[in-house]
N, C-alpha and C. Protein backbone atom coordinates (compact mmCIF):
# COMPACT_ATOMS: atom_id res chain seq x y z
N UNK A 1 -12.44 32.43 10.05
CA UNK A 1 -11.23 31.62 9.90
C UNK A 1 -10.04 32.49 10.25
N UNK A 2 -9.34 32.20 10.72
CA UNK A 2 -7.83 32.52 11.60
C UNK A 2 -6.89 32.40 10.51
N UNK A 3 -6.06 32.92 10.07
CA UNK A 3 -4.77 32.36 9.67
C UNK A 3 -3.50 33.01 10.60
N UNK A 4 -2.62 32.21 11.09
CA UNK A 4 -1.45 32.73 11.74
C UNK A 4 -0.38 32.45 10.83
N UNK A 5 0.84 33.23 10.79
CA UNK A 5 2.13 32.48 10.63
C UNK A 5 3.03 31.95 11.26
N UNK A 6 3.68 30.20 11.11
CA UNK A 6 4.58 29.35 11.75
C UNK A 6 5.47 30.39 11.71
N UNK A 7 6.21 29.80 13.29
CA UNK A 7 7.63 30.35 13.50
C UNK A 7 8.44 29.37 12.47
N UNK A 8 9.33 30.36 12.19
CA UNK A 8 10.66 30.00 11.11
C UNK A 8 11.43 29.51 11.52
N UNK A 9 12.28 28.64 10.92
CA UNK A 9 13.62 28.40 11.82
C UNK A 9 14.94 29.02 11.80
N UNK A 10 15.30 29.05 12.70
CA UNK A 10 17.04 29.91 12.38
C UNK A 10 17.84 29.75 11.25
N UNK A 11 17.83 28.11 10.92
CA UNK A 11 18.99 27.67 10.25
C UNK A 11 18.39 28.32 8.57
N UNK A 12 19.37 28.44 8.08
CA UNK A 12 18.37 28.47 6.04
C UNK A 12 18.82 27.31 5.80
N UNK A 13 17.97 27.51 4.88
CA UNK A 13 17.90 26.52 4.26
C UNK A 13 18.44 25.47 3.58
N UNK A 14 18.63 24.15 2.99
CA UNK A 14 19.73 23.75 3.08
C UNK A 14 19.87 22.89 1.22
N UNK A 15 20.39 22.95 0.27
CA UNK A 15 19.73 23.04 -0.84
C UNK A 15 20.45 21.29 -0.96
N UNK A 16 19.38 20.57 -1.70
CA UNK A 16 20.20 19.15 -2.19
C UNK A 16 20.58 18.99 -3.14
N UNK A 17 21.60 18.76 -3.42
CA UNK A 17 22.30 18.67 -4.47
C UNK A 17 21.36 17.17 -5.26
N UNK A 18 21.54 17.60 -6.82
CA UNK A 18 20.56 16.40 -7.51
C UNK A 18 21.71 15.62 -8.37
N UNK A 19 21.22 14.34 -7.77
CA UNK A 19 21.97 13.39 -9.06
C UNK A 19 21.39 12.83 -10.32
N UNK A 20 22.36 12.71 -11.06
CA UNK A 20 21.95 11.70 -12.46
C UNK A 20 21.85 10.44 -12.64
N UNK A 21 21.07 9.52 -12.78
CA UNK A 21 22.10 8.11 -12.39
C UNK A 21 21.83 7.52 -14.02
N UNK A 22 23.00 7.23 -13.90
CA UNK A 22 23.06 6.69 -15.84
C UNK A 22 22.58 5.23 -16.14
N UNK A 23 21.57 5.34 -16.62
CA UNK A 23 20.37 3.47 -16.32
C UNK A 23 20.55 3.61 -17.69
N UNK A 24 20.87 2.17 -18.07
CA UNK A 24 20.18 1.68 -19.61
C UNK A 24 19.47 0.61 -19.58
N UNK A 25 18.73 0.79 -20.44
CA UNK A 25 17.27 -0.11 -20.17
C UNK A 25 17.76 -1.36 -21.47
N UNK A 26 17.77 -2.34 -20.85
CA UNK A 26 18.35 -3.83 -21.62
C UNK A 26 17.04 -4.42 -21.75
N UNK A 27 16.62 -4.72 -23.11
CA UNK A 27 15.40 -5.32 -23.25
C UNK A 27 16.24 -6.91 -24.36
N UNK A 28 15.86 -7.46 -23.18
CA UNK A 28 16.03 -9.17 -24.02
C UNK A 28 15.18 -9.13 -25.54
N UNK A 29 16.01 -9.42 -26.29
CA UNK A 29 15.53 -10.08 -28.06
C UNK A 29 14.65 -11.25 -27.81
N UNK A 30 14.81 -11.92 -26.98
CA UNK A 30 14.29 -13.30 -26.81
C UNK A 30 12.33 -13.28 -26.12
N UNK A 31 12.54 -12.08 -25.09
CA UNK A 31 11.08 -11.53 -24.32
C UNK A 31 10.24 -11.00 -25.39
N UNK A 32 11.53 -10.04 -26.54
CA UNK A 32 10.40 -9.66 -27.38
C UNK A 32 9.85 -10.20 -28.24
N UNK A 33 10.88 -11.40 -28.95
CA UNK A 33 10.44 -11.90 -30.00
C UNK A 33 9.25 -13.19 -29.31
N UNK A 34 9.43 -13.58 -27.85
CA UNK A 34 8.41 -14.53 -27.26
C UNK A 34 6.49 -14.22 -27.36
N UNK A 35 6.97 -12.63 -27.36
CA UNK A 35 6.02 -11.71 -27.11
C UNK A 35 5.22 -11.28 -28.36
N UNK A 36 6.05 -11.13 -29.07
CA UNK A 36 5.09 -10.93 -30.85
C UNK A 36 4.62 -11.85 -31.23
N UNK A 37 5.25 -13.32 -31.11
CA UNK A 37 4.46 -14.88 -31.62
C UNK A 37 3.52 -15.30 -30.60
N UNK A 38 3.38 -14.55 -29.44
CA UNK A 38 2.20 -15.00 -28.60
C UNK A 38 1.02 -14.45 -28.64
N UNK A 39 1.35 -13.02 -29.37
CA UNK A 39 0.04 -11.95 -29.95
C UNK A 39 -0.19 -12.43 -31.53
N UNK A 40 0.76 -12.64 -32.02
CA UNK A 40 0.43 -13.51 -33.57
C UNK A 40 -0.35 -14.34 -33.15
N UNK A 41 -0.16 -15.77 -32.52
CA UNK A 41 -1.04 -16.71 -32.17
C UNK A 41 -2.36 -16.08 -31.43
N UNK A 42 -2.45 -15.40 -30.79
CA UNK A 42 -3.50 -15.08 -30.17
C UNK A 42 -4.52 -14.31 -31.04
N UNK A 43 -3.91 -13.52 -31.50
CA UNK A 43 -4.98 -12.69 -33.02
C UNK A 43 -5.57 -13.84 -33.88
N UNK A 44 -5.03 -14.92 -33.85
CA UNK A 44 -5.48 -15.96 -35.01
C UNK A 44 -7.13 -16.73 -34.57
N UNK A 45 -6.72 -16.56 -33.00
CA UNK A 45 -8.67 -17.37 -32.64
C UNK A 45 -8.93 -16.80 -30.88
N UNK A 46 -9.96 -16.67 -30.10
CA UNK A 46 -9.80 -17.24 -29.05
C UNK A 46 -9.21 -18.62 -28.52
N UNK A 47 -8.86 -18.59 -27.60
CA UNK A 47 -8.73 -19.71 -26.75
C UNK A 47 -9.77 -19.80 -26.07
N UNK A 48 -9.41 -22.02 -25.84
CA UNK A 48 -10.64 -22.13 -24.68
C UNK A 48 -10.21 -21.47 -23.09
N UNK A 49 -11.16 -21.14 -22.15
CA UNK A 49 -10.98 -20.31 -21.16
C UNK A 49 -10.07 -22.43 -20.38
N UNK A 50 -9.46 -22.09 -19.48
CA UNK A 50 -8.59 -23.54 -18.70
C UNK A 50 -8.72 -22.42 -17.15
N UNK A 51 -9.06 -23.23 -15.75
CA UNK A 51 -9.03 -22.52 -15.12
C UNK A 51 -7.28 -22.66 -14.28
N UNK A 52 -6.52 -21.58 -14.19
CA UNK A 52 -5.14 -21.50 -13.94
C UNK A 52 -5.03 -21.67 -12.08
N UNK A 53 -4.39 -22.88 -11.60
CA UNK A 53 -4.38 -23.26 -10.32
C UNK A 53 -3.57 -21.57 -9.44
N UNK A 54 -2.42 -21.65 -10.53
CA UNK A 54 -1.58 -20.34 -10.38
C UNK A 54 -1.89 -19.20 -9.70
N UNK A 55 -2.51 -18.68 -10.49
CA UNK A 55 -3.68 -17.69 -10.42
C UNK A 55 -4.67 -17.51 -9.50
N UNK A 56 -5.62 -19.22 -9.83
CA UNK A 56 -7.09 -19.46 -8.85
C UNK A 56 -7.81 -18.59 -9.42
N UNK A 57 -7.84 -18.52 -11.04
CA UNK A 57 -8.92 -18.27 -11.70
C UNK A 57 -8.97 -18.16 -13.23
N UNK A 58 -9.55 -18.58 -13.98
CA UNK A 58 -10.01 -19.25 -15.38
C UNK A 58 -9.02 -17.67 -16.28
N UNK A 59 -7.88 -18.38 -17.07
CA UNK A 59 -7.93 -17.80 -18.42
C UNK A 59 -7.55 -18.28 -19.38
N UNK A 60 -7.46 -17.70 -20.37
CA UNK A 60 -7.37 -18.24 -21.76
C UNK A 60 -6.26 -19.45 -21.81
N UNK A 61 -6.08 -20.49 -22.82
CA UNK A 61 -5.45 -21.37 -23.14
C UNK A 61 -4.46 -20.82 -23.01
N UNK A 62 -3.08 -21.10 -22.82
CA UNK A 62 -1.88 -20.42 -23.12
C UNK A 62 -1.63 -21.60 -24.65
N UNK A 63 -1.19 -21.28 -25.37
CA UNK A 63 -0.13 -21.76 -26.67
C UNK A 63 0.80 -22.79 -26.29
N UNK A 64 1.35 -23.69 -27.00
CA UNK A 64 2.06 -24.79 -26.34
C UNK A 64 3.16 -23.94 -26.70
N UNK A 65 4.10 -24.65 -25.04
CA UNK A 65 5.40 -24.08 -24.87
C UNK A 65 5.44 -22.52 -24.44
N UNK A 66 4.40 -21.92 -23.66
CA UNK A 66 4.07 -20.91 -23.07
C UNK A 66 3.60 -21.29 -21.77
N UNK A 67 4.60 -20.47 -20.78
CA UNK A 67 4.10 -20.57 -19.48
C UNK A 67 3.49 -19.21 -18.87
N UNK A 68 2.58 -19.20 -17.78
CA UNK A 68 2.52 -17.59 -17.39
C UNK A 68 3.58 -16.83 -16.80
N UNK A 69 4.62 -17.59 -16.10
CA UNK A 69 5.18 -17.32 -15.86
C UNK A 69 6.69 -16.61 -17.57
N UNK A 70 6.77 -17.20 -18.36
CA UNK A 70 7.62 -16.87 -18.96
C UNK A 70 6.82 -15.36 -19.80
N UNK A 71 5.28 -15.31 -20.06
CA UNK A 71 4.88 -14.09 -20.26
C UNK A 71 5.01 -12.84 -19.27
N UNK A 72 5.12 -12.95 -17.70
CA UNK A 72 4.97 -12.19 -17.02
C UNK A 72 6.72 -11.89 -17.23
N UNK A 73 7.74 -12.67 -17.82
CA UNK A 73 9.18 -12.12 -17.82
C UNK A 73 9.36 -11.44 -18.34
N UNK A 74 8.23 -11.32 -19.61
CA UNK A 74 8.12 -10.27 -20.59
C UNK A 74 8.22 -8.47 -19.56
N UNK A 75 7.17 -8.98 -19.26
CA UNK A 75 6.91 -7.67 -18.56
C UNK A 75 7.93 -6.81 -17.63
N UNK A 76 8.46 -7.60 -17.19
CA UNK A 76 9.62 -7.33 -16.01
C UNK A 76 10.90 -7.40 -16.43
């Protein structure tokens, strides 16, 4: 096995300056509290499996007044 060394370049190097960027993370009261009464209900039994057109494939009952879509808002 060979090893050579690349030619270098003239210029040096050139350093990047790093930023901070100041994010606050806003979590809706409403996603979370949607989100604890849908695991309350869900700890209480299975659901029957319903197959979801959505999706294009079988899951659990959702809870009345639960959409997949308003669980996946949770997430996001």
């Amino acid at each position: 096995v060979q090893f050579s060394i690349e030619d270098q370049s003239d210029q040096p190097a050139t350093r990047l300056e790093s930023k901070v960027d100041d994010i606050e993370i806003l979590q809706s009261r409403e996603h979370t509290d949607s989100y604890a009464t849908y695991l309350t209900d869900a700890g209480k039994h299975d659901h029957e499996p319903v197959y979801s057109e959505e999706l294009g494939l079988a899951i659990e009952k959702l809870p009345q007044g639960y959409t997949l879509g308003s669980l996946w808002d949770i997430l996001s």
